[in-house]
Protein backbone atom coordinates (compact mmCIF):
# COMPACT_ATOMS: atom_id res chain seq x y z
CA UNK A 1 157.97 -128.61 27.06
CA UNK A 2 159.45 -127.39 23.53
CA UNK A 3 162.52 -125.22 23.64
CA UNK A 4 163.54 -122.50 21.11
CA UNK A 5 167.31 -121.56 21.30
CA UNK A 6 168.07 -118.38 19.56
CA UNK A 7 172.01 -117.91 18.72
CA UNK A 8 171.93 -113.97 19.38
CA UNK A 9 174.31 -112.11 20.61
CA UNK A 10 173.61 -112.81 23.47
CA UNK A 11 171.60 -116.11 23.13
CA UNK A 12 168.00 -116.31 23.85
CA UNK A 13 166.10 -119.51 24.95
CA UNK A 14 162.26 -119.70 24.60
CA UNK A 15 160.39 -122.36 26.44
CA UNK A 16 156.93 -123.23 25.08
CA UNK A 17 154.86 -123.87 27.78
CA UNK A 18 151.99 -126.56 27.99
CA UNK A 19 148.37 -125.32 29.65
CA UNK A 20 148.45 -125.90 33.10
CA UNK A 21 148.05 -124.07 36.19
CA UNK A 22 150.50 -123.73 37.99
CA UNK A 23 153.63 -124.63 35.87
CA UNK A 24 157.20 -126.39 37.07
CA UNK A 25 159.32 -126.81 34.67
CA UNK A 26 163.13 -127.94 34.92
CA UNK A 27 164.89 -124.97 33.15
CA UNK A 28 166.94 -126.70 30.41
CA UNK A 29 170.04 -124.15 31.56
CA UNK A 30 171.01 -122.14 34.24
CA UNK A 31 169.81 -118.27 33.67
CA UNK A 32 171.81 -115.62 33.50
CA UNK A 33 168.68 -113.10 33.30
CA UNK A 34 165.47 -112.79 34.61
CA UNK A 35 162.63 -115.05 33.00
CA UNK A 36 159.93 -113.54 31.49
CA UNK A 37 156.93 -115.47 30.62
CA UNK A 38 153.46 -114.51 28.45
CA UNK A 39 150.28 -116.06 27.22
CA UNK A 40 150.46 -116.60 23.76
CA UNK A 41 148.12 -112.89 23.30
CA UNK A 42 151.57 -111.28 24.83
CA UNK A 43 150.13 -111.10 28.57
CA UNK A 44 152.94 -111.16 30.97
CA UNK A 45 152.54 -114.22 33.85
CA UNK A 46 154.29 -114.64 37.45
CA UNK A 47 156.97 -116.61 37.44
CA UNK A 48 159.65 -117.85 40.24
CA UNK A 49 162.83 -119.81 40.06
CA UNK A 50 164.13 -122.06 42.85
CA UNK A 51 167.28 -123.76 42.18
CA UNK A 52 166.58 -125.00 38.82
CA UNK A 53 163.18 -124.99 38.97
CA UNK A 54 161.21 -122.58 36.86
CA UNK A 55 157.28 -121.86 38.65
CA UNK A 56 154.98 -119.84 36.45
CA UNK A 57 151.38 -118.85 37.14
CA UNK A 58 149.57 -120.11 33.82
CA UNK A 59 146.42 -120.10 35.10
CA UNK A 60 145.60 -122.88 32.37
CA UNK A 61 146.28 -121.34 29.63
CA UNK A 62 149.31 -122.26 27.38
CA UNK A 63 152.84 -119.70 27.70
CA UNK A 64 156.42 -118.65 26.52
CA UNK A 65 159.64 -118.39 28.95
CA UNK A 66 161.80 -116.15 27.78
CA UNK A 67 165.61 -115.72 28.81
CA UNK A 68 169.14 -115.21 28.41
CA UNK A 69 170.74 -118.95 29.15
CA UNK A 70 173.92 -119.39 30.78
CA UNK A 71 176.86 -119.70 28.42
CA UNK A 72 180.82 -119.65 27.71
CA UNK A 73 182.59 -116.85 25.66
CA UNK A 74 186.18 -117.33 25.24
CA UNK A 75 187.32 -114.74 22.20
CA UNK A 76 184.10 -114.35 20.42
CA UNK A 77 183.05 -118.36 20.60
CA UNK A 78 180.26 -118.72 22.48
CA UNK A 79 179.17 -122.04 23.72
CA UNK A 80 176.11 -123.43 25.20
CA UNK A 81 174.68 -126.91 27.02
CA UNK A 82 171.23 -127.32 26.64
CA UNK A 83 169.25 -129.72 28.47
CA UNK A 84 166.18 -130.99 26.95
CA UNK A 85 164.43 -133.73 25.05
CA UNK A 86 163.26 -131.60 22.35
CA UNK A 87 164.74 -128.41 20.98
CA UNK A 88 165.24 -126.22 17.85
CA UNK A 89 168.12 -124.11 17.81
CA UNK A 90 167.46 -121.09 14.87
CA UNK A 91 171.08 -119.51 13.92
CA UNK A 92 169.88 -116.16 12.16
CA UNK A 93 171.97 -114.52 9.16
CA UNK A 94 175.23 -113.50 10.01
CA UNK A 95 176.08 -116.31 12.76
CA UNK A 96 178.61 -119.49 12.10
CA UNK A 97 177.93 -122.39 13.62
CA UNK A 98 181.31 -123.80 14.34
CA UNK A 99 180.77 -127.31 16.33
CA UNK A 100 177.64 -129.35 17.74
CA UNK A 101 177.16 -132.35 19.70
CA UNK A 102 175.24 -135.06 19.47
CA UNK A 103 174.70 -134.07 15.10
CA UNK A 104 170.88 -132.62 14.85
CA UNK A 105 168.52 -134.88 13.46
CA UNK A 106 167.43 -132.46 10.81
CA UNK A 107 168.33 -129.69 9.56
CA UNK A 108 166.40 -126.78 7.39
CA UNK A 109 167.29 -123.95 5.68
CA UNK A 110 165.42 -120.14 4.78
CA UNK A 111 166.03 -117.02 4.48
CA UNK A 112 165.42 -116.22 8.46
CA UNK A 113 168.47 -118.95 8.68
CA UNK A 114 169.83 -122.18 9.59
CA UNK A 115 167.26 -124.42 11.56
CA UNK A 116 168.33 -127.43 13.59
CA UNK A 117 166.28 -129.85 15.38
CA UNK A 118 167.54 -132.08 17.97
CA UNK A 119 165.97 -134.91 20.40
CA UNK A 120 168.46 -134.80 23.11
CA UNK A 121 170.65 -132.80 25.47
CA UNK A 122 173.30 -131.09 23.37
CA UNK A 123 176.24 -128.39 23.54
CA UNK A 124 176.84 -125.72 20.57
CA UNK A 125 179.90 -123.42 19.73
CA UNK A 126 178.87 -120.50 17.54
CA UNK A 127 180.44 -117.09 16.38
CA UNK A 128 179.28 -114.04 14.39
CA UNK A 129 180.65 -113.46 11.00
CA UNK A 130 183.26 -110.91 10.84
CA UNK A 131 183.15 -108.93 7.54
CA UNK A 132 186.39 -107.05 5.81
CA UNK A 133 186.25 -103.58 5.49
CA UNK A 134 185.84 -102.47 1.30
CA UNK A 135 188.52 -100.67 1.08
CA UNK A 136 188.15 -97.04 0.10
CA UNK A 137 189.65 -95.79 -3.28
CA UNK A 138 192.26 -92.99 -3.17
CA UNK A 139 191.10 -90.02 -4.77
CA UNK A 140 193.56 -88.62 -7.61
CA UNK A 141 195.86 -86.22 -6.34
CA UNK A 142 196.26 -82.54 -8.23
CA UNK A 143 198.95 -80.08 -8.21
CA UNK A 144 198.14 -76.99 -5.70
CA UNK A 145 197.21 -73.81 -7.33
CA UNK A 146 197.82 -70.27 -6.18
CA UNK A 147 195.46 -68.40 -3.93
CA UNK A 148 193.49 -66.11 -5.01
CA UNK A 149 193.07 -63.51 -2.37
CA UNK A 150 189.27 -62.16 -1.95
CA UNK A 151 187.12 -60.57 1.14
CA UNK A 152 186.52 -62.83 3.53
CA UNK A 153 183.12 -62.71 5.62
CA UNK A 154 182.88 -64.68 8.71
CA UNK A 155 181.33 -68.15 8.51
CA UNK A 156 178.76 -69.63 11.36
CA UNK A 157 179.69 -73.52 11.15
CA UNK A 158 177.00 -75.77 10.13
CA UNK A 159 175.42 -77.57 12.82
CA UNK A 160 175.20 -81.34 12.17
CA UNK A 161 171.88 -83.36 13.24
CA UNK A 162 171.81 -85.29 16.05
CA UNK A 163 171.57 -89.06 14.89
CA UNK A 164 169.79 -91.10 17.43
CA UNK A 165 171.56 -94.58 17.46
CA UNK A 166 169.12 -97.75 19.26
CA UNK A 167 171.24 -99.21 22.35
CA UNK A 168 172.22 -102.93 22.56
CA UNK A 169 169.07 -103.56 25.08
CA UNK A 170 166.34 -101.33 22.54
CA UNK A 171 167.94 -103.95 19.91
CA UNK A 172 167.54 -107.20 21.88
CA UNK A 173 164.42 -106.35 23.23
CA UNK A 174 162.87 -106.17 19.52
CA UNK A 175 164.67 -108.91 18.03
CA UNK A 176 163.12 -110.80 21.22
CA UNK A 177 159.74 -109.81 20.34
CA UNK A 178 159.99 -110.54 16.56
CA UNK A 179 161.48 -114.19 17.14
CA UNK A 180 158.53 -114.72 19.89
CA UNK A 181 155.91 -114.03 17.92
CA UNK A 182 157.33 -116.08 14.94
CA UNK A 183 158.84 -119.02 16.93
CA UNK A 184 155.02 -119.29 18.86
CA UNK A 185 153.32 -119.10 15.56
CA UNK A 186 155.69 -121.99 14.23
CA UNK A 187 155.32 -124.34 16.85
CA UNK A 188 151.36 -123.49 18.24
CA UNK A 189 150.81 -123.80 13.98
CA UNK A 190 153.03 -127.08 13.74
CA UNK A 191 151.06 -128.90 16.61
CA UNK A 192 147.34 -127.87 15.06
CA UNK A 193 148.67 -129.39 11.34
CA UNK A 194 150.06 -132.71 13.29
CA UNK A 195 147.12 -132.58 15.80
CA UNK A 196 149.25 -133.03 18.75
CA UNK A 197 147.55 -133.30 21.62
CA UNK A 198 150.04 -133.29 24.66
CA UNK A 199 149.06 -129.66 25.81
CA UNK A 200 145.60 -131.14 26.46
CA UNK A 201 144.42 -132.18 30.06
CA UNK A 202 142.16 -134.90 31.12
CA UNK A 203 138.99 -132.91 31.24
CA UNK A 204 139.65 -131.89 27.10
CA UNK A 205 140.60 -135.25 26.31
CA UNK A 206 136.82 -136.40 27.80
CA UNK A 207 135.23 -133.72 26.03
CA UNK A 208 136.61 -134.97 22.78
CA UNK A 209 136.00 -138.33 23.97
CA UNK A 210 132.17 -137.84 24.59
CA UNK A 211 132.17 -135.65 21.00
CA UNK A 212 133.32 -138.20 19.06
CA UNK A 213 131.51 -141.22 21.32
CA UNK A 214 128.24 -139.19 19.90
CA UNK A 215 128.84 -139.29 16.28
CA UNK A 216 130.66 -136.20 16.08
CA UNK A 217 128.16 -133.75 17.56
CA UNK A 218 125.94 -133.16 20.69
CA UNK A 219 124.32 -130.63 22.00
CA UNK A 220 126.07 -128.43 24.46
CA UNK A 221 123.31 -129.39 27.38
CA UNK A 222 123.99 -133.16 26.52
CA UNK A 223 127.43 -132.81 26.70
CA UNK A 224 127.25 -131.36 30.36
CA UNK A 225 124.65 -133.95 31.45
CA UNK A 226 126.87 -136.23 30.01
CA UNK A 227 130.36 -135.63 31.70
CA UNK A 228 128.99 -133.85 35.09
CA UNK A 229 130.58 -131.06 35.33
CA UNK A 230 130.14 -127.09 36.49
CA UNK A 231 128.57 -125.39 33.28
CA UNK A 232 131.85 -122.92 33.52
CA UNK A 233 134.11 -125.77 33.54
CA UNK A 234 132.45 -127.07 30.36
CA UNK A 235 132.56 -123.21 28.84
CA UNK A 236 136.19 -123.23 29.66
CA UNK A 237 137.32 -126.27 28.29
CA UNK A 238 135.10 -125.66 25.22
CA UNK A 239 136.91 -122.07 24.38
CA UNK A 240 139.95 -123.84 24.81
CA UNK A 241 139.03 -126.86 22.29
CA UNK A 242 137.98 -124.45 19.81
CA UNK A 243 140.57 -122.01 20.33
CA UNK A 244 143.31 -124.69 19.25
CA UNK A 245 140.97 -126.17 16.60
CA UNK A 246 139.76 -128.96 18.17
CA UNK A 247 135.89 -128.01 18.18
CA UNK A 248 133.28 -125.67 16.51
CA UNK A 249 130.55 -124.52 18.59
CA UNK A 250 127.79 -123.64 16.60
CA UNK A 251 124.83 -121.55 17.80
CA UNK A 252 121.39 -122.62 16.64
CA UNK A 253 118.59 -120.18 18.72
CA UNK A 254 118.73 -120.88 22.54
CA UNK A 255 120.57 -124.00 21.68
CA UNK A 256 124.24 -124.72 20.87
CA UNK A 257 125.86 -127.77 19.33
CA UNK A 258 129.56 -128.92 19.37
CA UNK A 259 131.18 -130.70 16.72
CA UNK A 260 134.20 -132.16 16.41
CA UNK A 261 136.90 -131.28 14.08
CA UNK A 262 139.95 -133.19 15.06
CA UNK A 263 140.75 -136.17 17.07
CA UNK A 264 143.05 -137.10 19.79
């Protein structure tokens, strides 16, 4: 399980979620909000926490836990223990990062903002930025002049707009969205250019073992034959394969033939 911590105000932790089932996870932190959790194609899954033990409905198919991680605020410094093997924390524009422990193995640096990767449990202090006021110039001063006295009508006062300002949640909720959809694009894209294969199971890894045993292609019929399974547990596992480009099915007449495009 890769986790994504977000250094929001407040912070948001993303758990990437391997294909499975039923999923249960140890949450890497104690939640302070509800979890969320979705399919990568934004489909919303059951989830339940026991204790600290996070149970989500995947119904194999890979997902994203999404929520607001316990944490520390003493006069704007907020601090955060995260438990986990594996993690990225992403500090956007505008935060400081004032202390972290153990140092992150690497660090990397856009215009989205600072990106640290660490391979152990780890606590972080951060704070936002707090920006001076410009100050505003004086205008000159001139003497007063006389009155002049004219007919005065009565004046209606103008009436001003109403300016419809987002609330803290409307603001949250879309910087949650934004960072999901980049932060699963980074790591489902990462995996396919490393060809990691841990979010495989045991009936993909025999696919691509049978694949690759036949020179790099069989037919789909062979396949089956081959391995013994229900033709809609081979259809599943095959969408899946190719899905994560793994496979290419390719359909010739009645026939179809699956090739292999990247080892495990």
């Amino acid at each position: 399980m890769d986790v994504l911590l977000n250094l929001t105000i407040p912070p948001i932790l993303f758990l990437f979620l391997p294909p499975t089932v039923v999923g249960n996870y140890t949450l890497p932190a104690p939640p302070l909000s509800d979890i969320a959790a979705i399919t990568p194609t934004g489909e919303p899954l059951p989830t339940w926490v026991i204790e600290d033990r996070l149970y989500v409905l995947q119904n194999d198919l890979p997902a994203v836990a999404i929520y607001v991680p316990q944490y520390n605020n003493a006069t704007g410094l907020y601090t955060i223990t995260i438990n986990a093997e594996r993690a990225i924390v992403q500090a956007p524009p505008g935060i400081t990062i004032e202390q972290i422990n153990p140092t992150p193995k690497s660090v990397a640096i856009n215009k989205t903002g600072i990106y640290l990767y660490l391979e152990s449990p780890f606590t972080i202090t951060y704070t936002k930025i707090k920006l001076a006021p410009t100050p505003t110039p004086t205008p000159p001063t001139t003497p007063p002049t006389m009155p002049t006295q004219t007919p005065t009508t009565p004046t209606t006062p103008m009436s001003t707009p109403a300016v419809s300002t987002p609330s803290v949640v409307e603001i949250v909720t879309v910087l949650a969205a934004v960072v999901v959809a980049v932060a699963a694009a980074v790591f489902f894209l990462s995996r396919r250019g490393r060809g990691d294969c841990s979010h495989l199971n045991e009936v993909d890894l025999r696919i691509l073992k049978t694949v690759e045993s036949a020179g790099g292609a069989i037919e789909r019929s062979a396949l089956q034959n081959s391995l013994n399974l229900p033709k809609t547990t081979i259809h599943r596992h095959l969408h899946k394969l190719a899905k994560y480009g793994f496979v290419r099915l390719v359909q010739e007449g009645p026939r179809q033939r699956v090739e292999l495009l990247r080892k495990c």
